[in-house]
PDB file of N, CA and C in Angstrom:
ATOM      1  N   UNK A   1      25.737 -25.122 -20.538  1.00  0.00           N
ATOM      2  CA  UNK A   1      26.944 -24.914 -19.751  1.00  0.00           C
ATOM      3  C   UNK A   1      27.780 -23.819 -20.417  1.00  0.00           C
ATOM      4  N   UNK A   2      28.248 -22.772 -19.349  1.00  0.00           N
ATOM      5  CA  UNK A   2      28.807 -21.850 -20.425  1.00  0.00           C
ATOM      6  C   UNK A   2      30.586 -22.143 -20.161  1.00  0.00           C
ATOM      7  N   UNK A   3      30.940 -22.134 -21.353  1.00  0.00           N
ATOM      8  CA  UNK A   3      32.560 -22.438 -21.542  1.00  0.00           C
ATOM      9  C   UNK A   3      33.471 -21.354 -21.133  1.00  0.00           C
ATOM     10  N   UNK A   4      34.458 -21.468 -20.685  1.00  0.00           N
ATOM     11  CA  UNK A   4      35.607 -20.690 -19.835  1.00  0.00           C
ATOM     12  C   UNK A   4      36.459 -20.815 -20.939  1.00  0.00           C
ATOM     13  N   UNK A   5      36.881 -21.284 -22.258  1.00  0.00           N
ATOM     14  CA  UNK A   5      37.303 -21.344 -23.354  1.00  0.00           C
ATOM     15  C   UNK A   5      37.347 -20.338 -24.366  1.00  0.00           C
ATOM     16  N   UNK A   6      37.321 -19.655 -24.959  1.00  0.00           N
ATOM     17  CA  UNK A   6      36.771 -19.115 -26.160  1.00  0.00           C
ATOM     18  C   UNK A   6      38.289 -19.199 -27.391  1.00  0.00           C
ATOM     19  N   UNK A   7      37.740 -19.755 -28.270  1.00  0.00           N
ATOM     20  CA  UNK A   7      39.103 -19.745 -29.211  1.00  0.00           C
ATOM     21  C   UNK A   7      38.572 -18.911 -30.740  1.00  0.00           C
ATOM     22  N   UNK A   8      39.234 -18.004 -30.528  1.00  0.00           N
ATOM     23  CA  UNK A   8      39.024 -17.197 -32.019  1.00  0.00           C
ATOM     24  C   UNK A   8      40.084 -17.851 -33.416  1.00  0.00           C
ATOM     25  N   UNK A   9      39.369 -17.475 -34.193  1.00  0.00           N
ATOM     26  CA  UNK A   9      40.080 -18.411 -35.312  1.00  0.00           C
ATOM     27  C   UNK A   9      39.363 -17.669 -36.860  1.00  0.00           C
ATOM     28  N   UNK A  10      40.392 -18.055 -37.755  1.00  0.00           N
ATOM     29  CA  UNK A  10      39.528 -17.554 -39.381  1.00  0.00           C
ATOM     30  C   UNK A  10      40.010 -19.270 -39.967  1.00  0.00           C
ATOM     31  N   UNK A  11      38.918 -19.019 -41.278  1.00  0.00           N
ATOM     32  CA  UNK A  11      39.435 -19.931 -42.099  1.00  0.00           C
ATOM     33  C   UNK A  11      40.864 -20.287 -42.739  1.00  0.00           C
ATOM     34  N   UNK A  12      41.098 -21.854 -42.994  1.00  0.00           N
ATOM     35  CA  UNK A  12      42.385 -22.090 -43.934  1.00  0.00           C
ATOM     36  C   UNK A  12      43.424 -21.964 -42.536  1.00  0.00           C
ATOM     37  N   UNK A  13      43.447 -21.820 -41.363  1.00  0.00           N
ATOM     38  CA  UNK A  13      44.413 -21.153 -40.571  1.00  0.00           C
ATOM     39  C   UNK A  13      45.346 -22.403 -39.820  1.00  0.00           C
ATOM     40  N   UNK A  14      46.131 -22.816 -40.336  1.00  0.00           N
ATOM     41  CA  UNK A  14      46.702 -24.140 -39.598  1.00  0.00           C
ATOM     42  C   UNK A  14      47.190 -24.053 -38.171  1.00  0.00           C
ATOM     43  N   UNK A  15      47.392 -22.860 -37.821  1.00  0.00           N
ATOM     44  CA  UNK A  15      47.893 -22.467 -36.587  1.00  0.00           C
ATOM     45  C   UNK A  15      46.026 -23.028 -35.637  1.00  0.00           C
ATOM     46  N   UNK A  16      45.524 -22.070 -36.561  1.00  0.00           N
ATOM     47  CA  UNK A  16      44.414 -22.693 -35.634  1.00  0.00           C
ATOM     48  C   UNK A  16      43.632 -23.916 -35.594  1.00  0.00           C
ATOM     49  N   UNK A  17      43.883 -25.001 -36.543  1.00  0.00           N
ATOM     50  CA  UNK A  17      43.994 -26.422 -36.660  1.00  0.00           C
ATOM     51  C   UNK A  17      44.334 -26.769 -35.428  1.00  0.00           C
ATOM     52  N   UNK A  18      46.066 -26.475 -35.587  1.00  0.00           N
ATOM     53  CA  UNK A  18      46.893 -26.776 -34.300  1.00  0.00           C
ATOM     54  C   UNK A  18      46.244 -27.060 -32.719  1.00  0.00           C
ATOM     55  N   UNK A  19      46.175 -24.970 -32.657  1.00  0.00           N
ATOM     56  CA  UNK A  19      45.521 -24.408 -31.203  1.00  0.00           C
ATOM     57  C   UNK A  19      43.875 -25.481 -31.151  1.00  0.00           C
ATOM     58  N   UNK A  20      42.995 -25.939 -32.019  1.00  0.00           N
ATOM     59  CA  UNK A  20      41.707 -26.317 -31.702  1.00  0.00           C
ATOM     60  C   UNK A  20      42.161 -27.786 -31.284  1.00  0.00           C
ATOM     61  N   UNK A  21      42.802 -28.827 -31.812  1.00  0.00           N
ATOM     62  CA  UNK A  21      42.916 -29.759 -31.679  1.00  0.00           C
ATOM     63  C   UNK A  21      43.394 -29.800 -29.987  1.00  0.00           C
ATOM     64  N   UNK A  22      44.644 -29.031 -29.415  1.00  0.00           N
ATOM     65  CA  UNK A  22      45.029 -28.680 -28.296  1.00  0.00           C
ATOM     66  C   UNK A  22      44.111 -28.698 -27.188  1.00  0.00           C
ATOM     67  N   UNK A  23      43.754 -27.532 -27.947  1.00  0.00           N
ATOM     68  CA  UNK A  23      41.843 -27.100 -26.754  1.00  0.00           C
ATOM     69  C   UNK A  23      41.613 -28.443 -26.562  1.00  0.00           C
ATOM     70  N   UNK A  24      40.430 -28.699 -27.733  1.00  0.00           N
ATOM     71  CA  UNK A  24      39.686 -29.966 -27.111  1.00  0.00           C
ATOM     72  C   UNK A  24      40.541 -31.160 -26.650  1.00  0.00           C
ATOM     73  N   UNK A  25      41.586 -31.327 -26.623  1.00  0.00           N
ATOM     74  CA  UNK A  25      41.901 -32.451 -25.586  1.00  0.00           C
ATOM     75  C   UNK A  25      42.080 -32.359 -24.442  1.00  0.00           C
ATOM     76  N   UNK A  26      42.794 -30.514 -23.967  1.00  0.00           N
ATOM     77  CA  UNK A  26      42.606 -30.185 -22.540  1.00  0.00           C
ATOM     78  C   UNK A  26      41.203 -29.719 -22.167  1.00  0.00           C
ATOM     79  N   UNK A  27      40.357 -29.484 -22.739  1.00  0.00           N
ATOM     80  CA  UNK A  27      39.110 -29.505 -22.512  1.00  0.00           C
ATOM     81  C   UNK A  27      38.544 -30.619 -21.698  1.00  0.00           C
ATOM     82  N   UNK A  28      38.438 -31.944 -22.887  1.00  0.00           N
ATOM     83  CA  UNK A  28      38.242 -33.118 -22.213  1.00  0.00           C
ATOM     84  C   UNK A  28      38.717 -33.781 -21.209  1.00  0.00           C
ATOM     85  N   UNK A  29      40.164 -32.964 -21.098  1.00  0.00           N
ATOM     86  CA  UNK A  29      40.601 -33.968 -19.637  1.00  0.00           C
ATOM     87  C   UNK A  29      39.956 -33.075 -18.619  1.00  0.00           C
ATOM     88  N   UNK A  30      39.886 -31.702 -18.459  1.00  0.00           N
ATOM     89  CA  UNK A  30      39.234 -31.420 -17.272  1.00  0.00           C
ATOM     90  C   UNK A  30      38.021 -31.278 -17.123  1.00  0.00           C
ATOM     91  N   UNK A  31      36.913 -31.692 -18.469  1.00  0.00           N
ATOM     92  CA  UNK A  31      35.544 -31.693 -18.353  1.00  0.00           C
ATOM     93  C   UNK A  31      34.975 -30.047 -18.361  1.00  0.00           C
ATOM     94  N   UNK A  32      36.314 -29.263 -19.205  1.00  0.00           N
ATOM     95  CA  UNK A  32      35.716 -28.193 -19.761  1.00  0.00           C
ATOM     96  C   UNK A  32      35.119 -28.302 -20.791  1.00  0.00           C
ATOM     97  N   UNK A  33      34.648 -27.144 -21.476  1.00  0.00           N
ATOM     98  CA  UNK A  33      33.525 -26.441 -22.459  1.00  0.00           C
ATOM     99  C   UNK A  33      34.735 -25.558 -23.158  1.00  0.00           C
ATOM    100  N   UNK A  34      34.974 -25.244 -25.020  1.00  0.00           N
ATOM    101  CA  UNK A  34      35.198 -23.973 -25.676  1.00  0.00           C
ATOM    102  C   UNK A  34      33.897 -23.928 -26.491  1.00  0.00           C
ATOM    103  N   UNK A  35      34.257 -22.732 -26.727  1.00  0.00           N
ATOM    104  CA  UNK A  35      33.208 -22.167 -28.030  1.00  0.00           C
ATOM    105  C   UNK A  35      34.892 -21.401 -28.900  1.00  0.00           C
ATOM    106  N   UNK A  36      34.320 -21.957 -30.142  1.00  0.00           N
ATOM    107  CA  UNK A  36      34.839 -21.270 -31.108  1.00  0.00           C
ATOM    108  C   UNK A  36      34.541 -20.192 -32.219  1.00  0.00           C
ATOM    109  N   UNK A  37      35.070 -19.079 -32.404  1.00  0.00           N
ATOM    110  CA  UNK A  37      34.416 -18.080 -32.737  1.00  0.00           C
ATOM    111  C   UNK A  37      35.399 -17.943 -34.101  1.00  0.00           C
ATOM    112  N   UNK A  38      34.724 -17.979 -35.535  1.00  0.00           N
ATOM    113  CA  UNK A  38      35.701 -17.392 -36.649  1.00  0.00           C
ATOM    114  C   UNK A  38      35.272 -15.425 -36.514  1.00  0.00           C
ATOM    115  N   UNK A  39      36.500 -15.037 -36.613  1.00  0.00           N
ATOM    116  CA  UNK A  39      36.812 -13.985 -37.088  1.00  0.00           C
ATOM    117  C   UNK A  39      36.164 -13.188 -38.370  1.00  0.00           C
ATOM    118  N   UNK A  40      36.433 -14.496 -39.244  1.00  0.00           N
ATOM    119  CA  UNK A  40      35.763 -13.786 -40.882  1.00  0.00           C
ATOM    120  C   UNK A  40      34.764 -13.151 -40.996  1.00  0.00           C
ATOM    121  N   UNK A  41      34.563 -11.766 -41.400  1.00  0.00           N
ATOM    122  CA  UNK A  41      33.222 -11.331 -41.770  1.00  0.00           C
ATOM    123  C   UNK A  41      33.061 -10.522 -41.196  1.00  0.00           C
ATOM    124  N   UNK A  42      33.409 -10.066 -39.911  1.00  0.00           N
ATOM    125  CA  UNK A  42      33.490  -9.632 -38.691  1.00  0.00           C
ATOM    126  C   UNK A  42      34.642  -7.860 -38.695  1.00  0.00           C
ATOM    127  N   UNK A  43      34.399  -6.658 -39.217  1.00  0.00           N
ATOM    128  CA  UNK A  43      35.628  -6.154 -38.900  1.00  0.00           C
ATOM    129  C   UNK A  43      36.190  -5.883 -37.935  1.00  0.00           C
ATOM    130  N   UNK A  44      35.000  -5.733 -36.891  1.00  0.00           N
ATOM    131  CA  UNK A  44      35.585  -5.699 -35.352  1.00  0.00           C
ATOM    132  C   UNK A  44      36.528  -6.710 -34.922  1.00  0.00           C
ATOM    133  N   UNK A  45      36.211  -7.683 -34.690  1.00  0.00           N
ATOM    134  CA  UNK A  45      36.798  -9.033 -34.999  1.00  0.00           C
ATOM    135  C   UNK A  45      38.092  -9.310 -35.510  1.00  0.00           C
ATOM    136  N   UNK A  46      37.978  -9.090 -37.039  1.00  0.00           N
ATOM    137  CA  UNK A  46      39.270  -8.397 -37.681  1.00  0.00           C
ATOM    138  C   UNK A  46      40.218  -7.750 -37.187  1.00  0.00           C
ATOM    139  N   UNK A  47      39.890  -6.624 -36.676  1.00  0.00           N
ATOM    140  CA  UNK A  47      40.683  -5.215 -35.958  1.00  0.00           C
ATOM    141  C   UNK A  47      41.256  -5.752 -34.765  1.00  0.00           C
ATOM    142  N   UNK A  48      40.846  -6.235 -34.424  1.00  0.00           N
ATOM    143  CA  UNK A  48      40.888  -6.774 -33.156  1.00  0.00           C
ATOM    144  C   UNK A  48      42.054  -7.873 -32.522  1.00  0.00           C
ATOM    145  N   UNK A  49      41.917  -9.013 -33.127  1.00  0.00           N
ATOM    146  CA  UNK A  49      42.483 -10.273 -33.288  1.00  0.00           C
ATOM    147  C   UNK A  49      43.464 -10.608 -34.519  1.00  0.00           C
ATOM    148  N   UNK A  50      42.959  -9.511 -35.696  1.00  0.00           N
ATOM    149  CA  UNK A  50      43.384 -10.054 -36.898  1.00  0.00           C
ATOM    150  C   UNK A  50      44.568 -10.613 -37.510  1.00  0.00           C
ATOM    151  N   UNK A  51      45.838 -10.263 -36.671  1.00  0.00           N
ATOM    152  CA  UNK A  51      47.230 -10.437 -36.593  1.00  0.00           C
ATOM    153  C   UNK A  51      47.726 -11.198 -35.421  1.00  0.00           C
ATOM    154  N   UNK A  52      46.899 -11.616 -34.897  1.00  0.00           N
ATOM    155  CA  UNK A  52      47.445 -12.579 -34.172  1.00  0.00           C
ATOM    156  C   UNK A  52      46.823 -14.128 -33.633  1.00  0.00           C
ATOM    157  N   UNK A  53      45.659 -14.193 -34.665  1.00  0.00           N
ATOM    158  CA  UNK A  53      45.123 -16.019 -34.909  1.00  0.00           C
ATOM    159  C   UNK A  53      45.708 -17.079 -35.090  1.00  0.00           C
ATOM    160  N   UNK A  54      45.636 -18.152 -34.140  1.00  0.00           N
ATOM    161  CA  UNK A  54      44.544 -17.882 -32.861  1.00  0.00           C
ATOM    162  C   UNK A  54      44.410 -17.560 -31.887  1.00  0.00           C
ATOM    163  N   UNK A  55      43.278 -16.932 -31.156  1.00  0.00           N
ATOM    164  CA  UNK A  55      43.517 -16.541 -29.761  1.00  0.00           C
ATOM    165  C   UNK A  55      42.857 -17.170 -28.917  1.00  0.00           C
ATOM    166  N   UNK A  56      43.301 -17.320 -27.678  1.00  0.00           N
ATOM    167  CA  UNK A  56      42.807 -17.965 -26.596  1.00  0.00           C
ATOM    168  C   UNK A  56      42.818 -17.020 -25.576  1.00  0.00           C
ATOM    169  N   UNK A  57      41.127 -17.177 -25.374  1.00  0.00           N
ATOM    170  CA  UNK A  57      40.487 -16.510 -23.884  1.00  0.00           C
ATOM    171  C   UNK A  57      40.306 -17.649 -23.118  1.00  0.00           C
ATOM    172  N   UNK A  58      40.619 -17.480 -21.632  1.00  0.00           N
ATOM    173  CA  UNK A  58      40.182 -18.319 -20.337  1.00  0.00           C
ATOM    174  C   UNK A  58      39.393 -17.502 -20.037  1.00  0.00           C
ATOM    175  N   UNK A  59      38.542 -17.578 -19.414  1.00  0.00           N
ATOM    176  CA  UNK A  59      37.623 -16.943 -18.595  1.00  0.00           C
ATOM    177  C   UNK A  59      37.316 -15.027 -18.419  1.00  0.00           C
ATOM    178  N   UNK A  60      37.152 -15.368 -20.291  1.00  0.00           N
ATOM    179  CA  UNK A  60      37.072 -13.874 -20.727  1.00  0.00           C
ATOM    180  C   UNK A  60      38.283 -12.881 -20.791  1.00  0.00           C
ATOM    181  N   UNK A  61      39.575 -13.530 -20.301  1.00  0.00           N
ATOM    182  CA  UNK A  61      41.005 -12.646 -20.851  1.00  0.00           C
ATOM    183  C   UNK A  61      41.760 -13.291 -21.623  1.00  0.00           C
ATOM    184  N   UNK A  62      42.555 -12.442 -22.389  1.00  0.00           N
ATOM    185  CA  UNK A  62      43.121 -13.008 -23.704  1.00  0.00           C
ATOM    186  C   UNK A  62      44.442 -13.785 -22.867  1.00  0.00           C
ATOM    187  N   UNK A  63      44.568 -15.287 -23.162  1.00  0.00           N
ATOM    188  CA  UNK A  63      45.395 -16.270 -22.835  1.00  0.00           C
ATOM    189  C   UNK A  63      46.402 -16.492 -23.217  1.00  0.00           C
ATOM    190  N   UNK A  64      46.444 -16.641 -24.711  1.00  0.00           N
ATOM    191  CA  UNK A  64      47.672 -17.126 -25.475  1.00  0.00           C
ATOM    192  C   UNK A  64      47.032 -16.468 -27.089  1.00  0.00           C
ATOM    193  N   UNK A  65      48.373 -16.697 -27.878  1.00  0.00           N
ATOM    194  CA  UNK A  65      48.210 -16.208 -29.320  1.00  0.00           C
ATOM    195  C   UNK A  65      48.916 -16.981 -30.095  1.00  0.00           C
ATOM    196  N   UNK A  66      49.109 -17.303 -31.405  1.00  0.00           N
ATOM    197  CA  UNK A  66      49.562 -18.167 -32.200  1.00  0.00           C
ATOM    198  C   UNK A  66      49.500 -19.505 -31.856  1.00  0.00           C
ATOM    199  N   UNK A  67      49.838 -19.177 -30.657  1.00  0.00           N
ATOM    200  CA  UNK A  67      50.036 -21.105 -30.066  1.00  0.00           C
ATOM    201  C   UNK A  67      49.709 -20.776 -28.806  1.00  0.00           C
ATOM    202  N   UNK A  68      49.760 -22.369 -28.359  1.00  0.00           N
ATOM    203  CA  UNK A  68      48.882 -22.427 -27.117  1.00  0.00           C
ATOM    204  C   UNK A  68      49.625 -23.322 -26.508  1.00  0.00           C
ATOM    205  N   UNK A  69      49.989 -23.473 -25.116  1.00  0.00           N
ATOM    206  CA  UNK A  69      50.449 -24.147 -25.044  1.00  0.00           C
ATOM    207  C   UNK A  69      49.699 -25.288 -23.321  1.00  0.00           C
ATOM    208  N   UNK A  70      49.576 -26.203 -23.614  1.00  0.00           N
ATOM    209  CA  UNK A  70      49.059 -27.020 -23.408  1.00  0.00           C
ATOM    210  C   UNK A  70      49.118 -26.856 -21.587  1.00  0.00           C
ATOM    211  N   UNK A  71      50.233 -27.045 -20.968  1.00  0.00           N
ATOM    212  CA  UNK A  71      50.397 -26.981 -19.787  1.00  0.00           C
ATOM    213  C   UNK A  71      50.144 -25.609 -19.066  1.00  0.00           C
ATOM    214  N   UNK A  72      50.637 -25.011 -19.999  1.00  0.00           N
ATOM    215  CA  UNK A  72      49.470 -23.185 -18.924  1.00  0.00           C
ATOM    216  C   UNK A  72      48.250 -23.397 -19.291  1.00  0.00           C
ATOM    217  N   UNK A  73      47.597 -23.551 -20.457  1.00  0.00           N
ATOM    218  CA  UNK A  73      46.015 -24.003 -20.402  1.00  0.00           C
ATOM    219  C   UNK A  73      45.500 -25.014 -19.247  1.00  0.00           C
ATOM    220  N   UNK A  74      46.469 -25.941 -18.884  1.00  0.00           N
ATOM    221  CA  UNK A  74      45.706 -26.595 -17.979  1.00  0.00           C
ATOM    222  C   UNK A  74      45.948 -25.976 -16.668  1.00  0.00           C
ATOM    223  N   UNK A  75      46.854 -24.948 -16.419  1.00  0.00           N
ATOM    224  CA  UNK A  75      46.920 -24.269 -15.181  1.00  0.00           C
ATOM    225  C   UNK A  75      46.327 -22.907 -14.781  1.00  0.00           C
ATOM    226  N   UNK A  76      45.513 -22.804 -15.885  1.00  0.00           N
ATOM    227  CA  UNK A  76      44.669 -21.664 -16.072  1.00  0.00           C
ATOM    228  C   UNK A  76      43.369 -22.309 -15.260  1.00  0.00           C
ATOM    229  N   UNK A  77      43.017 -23.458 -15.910  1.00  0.00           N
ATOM    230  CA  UNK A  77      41.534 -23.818 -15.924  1.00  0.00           C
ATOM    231  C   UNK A  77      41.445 -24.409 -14.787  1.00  0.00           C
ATOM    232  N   UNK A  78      42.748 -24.848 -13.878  1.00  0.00           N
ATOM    233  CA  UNK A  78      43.102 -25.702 -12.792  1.00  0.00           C
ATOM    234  C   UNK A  78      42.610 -24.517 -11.181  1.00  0.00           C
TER     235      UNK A  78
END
């Protein structure tokens, strides 16, 4: 099943603690899918995202940043 989710993230990152825990509970209520992607290692990746982890893609566009917030995620996926 491919996920409409994607949450970018690096290590140690409490913000993205936060944002993952978030995900998967609105995940589960609507019987979505994320994939989570670390950043580290990555300079594209890096360059990219690097200042503003975590990020949230819906359905391949960038969603939210630092935080996430629960009720537009579910009106995204809605």
């Amino acid at each position: 099943m491919t996920a409409r989710v994607t949450l970018y993230t690096r290590p140690g990152c409490h913000l993205c603690d936060d944002a993952r825990v978030l995900i998967e509970r609105v995940c589960a209520e609507l019987g979505e899918h994320y994939d989570e992607i670390s950043i580290a290692g990555d300079p594209e990746l890096e360059r990219r995202f690097g200042h503003e982890v975590p990020v949230t893609l819906v359905d391949g566009q960038q969603h939210d940043y630092w935080r996430v917030d629960p009720a537009r995620l579910r009106a995204a996926l809605s």
